[in-house]
PDB file of N, CA and C in Angstrom:
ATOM      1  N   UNK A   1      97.408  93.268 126.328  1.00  0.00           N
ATOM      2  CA  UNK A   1      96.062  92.797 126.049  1.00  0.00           C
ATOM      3  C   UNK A   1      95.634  91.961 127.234  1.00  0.00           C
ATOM      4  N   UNK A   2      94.730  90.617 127.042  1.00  0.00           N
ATOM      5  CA  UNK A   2      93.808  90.429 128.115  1.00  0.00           C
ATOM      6  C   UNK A   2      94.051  89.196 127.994  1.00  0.00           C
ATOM      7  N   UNK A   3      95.461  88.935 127.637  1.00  0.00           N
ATOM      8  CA  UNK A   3      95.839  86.731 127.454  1.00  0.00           C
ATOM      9  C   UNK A   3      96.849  86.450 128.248  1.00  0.00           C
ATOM     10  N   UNK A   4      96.832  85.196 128.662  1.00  0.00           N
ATOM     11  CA  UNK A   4      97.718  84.877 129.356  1.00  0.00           C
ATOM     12  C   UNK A   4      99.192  83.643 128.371  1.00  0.00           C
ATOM     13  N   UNK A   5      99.999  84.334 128.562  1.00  0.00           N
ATOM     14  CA  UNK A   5     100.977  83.413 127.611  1.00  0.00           C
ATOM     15  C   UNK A   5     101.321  82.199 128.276  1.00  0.00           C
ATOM     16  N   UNK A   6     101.571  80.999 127.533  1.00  0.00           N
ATOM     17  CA  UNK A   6     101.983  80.104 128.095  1.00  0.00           C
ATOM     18  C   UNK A   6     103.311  79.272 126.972  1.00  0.00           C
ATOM     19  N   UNK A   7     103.982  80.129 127.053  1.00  0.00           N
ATOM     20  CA  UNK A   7     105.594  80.279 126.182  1.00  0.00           C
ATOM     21  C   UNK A   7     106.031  79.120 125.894  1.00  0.00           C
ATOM     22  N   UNK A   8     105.745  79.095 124.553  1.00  0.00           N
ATOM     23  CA  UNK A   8     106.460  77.671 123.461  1.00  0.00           C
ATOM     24  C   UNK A   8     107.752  78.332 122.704  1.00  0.00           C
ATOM     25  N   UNK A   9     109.060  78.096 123.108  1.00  0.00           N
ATOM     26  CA  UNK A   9     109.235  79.299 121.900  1.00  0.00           C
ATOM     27  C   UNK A   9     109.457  78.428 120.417  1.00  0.00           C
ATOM     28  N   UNK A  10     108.698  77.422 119.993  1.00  0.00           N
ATOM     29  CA  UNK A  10     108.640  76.691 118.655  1.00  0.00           C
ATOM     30  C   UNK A  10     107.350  77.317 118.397  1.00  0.00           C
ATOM     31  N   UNK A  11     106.511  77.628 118.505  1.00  0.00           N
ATOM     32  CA  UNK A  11     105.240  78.424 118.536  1.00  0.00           C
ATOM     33  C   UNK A  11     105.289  79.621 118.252  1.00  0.00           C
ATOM     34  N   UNK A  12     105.881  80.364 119.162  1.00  0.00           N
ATOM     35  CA  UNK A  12     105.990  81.566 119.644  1.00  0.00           C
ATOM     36  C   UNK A  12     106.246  83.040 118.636  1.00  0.00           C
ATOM     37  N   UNK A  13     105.222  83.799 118.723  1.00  0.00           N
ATOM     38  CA  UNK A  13     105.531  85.016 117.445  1.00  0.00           C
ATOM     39  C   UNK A  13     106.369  86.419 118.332  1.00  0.00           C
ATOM     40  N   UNK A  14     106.735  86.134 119.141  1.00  0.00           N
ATOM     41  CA  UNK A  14     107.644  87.453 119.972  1.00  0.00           C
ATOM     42  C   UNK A  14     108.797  87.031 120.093  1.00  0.00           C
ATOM     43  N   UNK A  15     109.714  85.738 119.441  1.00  0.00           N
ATOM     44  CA  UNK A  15     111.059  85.970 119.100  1.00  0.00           C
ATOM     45  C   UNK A  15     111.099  85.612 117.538  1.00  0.00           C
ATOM     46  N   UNK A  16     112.441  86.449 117.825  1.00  0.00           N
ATOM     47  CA  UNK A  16     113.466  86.097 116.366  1.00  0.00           C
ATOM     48  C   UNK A  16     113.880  84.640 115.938  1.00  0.00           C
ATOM     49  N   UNK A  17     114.247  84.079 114.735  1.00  0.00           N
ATOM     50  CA  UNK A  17     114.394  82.950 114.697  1.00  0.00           C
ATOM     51  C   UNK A  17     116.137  82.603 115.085  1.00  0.00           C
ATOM     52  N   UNK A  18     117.021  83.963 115.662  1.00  0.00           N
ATOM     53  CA  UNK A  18     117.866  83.751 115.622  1.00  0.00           C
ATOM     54  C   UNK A  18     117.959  84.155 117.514  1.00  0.00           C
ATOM     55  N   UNK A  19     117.031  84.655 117.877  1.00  0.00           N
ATOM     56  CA  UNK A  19     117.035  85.309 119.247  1.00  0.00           C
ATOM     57  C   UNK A  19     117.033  84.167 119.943  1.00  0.00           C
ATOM     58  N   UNK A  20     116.755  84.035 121.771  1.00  0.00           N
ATOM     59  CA  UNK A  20     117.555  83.474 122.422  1.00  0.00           C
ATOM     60  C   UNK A  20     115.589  83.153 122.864  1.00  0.00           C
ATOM     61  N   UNK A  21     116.130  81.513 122.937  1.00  0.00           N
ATOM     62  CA  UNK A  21     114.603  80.447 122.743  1.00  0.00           C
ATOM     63  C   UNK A  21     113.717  81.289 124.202  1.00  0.00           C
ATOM     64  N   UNK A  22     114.830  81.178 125.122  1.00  0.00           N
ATOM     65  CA  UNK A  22     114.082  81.072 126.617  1.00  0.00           C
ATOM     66  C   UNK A  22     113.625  82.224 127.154  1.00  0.00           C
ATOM     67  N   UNK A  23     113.489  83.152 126.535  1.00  0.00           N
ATOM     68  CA  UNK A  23     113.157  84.676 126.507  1.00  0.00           C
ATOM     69  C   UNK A  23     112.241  85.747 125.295  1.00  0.00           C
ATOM     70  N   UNK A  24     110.712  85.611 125.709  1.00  0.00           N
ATOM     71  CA  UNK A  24     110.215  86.161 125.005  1.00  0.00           C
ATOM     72  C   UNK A  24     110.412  87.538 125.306  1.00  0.00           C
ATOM     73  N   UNK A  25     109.994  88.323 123.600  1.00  0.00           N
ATOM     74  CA  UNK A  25     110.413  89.564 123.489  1.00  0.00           C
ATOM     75  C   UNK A  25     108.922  90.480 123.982  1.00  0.00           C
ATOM     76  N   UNK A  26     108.511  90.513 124.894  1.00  0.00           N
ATOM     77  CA  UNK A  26     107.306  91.267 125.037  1.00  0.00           C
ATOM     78  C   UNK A  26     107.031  92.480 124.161  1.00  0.00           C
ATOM     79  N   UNK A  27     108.004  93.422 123.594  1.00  0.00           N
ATOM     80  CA  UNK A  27     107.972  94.161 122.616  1.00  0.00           C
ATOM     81  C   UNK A  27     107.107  93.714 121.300  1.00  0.00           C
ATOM     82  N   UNK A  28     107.267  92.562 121.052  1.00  0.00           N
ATOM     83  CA  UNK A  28     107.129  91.670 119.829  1.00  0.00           C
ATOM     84  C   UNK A  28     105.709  90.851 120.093  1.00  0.00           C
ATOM     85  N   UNK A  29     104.905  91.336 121.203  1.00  0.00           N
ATOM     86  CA  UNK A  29     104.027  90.056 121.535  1.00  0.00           C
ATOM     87  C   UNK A  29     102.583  90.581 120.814  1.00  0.00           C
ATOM     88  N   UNK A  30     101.800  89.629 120.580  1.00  0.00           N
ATOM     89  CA  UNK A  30     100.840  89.336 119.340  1.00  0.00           C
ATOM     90  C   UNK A  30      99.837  88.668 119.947  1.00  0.00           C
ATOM     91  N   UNK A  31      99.262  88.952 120.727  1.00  0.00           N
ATOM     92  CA  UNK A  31      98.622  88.550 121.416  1.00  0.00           C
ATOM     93  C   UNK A  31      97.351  87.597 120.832  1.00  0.00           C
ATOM     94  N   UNK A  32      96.549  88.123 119.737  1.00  0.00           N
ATOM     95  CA  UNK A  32      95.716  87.978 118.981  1.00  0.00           C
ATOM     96  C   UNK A  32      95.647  87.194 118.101  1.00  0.00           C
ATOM     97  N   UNK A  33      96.862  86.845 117.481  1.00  0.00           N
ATOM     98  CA  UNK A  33      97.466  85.871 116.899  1.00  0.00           C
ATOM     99  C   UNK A  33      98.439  84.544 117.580  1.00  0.00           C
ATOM    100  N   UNK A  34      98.819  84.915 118.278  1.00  0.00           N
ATOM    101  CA  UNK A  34      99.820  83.619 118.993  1.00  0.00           C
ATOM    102  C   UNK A  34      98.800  82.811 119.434  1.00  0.00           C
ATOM    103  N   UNK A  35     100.019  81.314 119.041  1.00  0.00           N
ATOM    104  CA  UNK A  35      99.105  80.092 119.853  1.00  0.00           C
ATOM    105  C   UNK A  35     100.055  80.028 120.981  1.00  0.00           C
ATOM    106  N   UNK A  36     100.151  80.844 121.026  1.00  0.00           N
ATOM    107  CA  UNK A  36     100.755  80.323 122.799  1.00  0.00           C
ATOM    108  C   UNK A  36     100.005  81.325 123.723  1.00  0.00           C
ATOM    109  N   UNK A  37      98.669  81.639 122.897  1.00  0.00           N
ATOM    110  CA  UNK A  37      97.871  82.284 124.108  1.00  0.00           C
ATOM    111  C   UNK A  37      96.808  81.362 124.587  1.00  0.00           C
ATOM    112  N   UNK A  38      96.881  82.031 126.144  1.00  0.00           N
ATOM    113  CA  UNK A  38      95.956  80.981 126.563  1.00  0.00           C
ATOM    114  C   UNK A  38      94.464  81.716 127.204  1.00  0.00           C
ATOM    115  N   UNK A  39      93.777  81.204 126.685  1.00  0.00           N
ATOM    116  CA  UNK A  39      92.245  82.251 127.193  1.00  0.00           C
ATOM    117  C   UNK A  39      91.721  81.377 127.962  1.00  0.00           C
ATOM    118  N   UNK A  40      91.741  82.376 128.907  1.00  0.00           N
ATOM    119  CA  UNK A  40      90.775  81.691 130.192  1.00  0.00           C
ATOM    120  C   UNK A  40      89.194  83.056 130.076  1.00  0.00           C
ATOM    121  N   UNK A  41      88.333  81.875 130.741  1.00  0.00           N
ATOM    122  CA  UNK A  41      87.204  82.800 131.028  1.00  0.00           C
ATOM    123  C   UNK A  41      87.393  84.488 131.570  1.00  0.00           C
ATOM    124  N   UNK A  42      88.326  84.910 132.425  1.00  0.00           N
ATOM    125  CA  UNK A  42      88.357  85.831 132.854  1.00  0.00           C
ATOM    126  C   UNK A  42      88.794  86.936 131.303  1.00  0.00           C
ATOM    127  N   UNK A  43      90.064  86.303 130.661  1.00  0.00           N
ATOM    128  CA  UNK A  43      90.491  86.935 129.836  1.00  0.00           C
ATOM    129  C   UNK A  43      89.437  86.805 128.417  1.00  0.00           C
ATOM    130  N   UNK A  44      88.562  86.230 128.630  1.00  0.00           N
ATOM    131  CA  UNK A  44      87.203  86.333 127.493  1.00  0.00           C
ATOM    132  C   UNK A  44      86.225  87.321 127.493  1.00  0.00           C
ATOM    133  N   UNK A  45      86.449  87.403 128.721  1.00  0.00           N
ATOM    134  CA  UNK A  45      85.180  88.613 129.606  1.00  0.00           C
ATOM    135  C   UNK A  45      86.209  89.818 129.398  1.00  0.00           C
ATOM    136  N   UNK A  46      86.916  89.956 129.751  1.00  0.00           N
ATOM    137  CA  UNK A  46      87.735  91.573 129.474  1.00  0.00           C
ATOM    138  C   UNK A  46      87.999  91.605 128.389  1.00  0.00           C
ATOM    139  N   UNK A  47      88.673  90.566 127.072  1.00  0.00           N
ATOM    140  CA  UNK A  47      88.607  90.959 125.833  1.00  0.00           C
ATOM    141  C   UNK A  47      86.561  91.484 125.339  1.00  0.00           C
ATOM    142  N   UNK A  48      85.796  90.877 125.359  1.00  0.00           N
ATOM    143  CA  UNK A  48      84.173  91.587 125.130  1.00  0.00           C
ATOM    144  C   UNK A  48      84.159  92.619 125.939  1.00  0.00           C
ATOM    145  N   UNK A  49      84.377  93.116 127.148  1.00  0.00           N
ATOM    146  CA  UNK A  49      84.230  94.373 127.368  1.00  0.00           C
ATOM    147  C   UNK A  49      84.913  95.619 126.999  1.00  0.00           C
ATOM    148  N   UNK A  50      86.668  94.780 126.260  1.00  0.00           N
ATOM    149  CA  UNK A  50      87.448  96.160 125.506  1.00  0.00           C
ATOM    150  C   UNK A  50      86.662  96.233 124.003  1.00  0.00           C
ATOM    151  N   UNK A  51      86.050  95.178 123.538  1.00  0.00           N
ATOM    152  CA  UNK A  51      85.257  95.215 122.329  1.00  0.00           C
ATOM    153  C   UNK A  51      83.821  95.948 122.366  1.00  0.00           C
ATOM    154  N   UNK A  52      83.263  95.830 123.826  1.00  0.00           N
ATOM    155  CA  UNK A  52      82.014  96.383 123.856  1.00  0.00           C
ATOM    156  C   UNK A  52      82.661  98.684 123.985  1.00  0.00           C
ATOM    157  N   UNK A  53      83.444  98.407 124.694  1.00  0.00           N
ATOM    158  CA  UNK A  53      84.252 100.094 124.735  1.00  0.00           C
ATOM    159  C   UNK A  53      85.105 100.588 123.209  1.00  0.00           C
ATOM    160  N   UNK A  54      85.296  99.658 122.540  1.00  0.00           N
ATOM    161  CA  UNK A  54      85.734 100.232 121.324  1.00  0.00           C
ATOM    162  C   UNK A  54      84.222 100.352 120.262  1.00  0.00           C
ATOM    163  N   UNK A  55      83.402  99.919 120.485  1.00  0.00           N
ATOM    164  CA  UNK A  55      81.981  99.870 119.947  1.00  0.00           C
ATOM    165  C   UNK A  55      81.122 101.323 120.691  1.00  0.00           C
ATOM    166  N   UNK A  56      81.387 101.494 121.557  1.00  0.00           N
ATOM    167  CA  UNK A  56      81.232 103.040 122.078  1.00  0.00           C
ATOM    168  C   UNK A  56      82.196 103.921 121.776  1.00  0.00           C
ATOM    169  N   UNK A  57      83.148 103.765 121.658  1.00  0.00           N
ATOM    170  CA  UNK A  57      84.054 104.923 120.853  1.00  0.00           C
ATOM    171  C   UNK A  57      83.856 104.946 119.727  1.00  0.00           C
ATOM    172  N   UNK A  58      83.502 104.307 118.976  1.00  0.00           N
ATOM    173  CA  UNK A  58      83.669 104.125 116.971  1.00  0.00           C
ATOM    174  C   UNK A  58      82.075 104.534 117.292  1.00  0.00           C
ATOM    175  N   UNK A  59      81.084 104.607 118.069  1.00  0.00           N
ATOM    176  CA  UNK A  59      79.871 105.340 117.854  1.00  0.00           C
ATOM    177  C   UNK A  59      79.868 106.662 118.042  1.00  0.00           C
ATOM    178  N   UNK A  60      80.863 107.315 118.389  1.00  0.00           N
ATOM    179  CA  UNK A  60      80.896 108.214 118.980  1.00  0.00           C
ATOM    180  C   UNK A  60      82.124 108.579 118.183  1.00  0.00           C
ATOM    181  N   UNK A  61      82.455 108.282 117.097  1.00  0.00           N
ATOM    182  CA  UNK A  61      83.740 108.845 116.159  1.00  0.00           C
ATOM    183  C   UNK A  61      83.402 110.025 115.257  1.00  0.00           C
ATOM    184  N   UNK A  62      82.786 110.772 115.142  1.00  0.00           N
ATOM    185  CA  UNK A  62      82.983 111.625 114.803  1.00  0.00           C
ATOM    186  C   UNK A  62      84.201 112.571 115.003  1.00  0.00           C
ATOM    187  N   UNK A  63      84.193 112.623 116.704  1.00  0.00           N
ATOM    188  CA  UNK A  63      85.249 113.005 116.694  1.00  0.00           C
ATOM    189  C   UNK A  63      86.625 113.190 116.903  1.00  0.00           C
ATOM    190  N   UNK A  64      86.509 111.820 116.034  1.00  0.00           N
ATOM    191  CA  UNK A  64      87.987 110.817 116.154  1.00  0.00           C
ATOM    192  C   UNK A  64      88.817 111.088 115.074  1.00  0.00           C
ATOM    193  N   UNK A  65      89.765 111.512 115.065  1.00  0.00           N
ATOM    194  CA  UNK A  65      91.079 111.865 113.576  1.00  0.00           C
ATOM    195  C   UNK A  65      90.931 110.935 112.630  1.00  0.00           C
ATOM    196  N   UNK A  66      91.130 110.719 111.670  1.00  0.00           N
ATOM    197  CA  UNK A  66      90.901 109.718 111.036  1.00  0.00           C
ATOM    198  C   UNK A  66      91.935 108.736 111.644  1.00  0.00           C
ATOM    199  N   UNK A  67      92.852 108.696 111.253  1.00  0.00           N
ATOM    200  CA  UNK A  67      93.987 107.535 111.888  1.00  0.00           C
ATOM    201  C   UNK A  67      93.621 106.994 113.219  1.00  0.00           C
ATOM    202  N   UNK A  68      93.216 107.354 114.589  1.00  0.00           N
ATOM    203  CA  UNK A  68      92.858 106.842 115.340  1.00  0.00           C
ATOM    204  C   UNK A  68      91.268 105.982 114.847  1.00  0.00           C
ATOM    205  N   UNK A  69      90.616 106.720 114.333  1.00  0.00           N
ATOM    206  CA  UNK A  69      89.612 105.951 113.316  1.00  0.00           C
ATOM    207  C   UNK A  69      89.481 104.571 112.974  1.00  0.00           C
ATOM    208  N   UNK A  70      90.327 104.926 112.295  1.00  0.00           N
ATOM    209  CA  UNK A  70      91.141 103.880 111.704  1.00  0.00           C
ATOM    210  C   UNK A  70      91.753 101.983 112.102  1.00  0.00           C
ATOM    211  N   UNK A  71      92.742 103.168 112.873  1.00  0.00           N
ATOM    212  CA  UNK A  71      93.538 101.934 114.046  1.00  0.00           C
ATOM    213  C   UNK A  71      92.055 101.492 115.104  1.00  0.00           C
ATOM    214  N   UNK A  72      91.169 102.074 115.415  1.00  0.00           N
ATOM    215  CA  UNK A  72      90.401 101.464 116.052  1.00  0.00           C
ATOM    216  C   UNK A  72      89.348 100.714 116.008  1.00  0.00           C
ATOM    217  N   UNK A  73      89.416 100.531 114.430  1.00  0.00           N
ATOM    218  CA  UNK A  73      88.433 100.045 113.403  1.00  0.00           C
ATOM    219  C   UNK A  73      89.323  98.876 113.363  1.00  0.00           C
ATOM    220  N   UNK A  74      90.710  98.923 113.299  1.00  0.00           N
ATOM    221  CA  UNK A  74      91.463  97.539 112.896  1.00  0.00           C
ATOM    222  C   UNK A  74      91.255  96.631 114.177  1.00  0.00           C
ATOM    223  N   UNK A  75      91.473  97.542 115.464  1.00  0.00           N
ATOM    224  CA  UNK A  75      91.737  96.930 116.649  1.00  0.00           C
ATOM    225  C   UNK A  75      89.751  96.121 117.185  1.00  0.00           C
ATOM    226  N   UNK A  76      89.146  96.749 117.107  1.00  0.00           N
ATOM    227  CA  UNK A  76      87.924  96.017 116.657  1.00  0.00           C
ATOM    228  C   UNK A  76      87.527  94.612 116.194  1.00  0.00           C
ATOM    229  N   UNK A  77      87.761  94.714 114.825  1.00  0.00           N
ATOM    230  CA  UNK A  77      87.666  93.775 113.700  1.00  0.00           C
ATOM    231  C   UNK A  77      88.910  92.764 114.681  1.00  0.00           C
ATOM    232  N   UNK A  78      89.715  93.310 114.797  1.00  0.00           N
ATOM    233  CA  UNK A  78      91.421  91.675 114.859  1.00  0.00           C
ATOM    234  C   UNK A  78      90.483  91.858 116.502  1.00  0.00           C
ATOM    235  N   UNK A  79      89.569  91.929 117.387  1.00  0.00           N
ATOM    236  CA  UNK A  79      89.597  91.778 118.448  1.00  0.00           C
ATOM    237  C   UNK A  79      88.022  90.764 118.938  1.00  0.00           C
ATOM    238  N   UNK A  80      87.200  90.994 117.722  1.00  0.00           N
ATOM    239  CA  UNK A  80      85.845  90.042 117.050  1.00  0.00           C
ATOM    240  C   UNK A  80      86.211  89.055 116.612  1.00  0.00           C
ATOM    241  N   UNK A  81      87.370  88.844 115.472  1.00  0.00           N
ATOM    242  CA  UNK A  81      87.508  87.741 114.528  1.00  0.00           C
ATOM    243  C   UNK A  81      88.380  87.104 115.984  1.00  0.00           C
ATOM    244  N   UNK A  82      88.896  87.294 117.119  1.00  0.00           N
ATOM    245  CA  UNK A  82      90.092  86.556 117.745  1.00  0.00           C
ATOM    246  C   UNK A  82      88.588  85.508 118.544  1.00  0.00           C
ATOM    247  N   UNK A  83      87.913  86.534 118.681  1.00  0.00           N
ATOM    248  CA  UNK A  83      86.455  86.136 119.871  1.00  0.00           C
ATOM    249  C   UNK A  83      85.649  85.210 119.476  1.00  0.00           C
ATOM    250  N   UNK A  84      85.147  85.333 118.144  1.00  0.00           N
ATOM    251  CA  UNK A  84      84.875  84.646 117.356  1.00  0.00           C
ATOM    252  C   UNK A  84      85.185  83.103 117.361  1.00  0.00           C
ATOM    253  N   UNK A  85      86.879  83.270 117.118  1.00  0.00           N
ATOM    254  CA  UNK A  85      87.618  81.894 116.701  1.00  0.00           C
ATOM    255  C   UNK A  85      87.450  80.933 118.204  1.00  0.00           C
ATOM    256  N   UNK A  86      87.277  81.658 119.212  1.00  0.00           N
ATOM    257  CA  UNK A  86      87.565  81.394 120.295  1.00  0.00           C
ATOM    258  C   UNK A  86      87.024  80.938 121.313  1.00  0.00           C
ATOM    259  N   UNK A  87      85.576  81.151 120.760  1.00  0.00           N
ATOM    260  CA  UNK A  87      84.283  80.982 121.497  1.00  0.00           C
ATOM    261  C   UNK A  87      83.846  79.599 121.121  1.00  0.00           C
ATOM    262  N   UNK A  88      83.587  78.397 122.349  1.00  0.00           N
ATOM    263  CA  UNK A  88      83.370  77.469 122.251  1.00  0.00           C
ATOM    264  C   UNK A  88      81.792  76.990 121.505  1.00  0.00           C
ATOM    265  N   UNK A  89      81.556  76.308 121.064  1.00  0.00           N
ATOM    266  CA  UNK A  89      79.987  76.268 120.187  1.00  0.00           C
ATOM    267  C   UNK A  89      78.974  75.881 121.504  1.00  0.00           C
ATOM    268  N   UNK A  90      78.419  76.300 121.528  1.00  0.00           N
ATOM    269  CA  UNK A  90      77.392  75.368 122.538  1.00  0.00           C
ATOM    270  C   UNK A  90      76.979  74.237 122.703  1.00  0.00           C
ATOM    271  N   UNK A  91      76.718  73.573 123.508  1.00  0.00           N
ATOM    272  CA  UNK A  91      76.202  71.818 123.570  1.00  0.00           C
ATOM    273  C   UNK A  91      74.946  71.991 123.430  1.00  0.00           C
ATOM    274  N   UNK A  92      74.297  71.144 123.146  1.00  0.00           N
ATOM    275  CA  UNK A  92      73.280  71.353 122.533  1.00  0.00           C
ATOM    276  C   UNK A  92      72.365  70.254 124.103  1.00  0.00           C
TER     277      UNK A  92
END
């Protein structure tokens, strides 16, 4: 994805609670969910533009399988609600 980690592993959702602290499992990484992500402006701007390209594909789903459908409907939604949470309020 489009975050930059900054590895707690007391935080951290890509190890085991029995796995080895100083080594995240990139297999396991959660990008969307971890607080050990760190969003910088750059990675705000490429997460809205993979959201603005999954908003052109799901317009254009017709002729999409359902399951890719699907998964891209999830990846959407978990990729709005992350943007959402994430987006500073404005000063007024």
């Amino acid at each position: 994805m489009f975050v930059t980690c900054v590895y707690q592993p007391e935080r951290a959702l890509c190890r085991t609670p029995s796995g080895p602290a100083e080594t995240p499992v990139m297999a396991d990484c959660q990008p969307l969910a971890c607080p050990n992500a760190a969003l910088i402006p750059a990675n705000r701007q490429a997460l809205a533009d993979h959201l603005a390209d999954l908003d052109n594909t799901l317009a254009d789903g017709d002729r999409l399988a359902p399951y890719v459908r699907h998964r891209l409907e999830e990846q959407r939604r978990e990729t709005a609600a992350f943007l959402t949470r994430h987006t500073p309020e404005p000063t007024p």
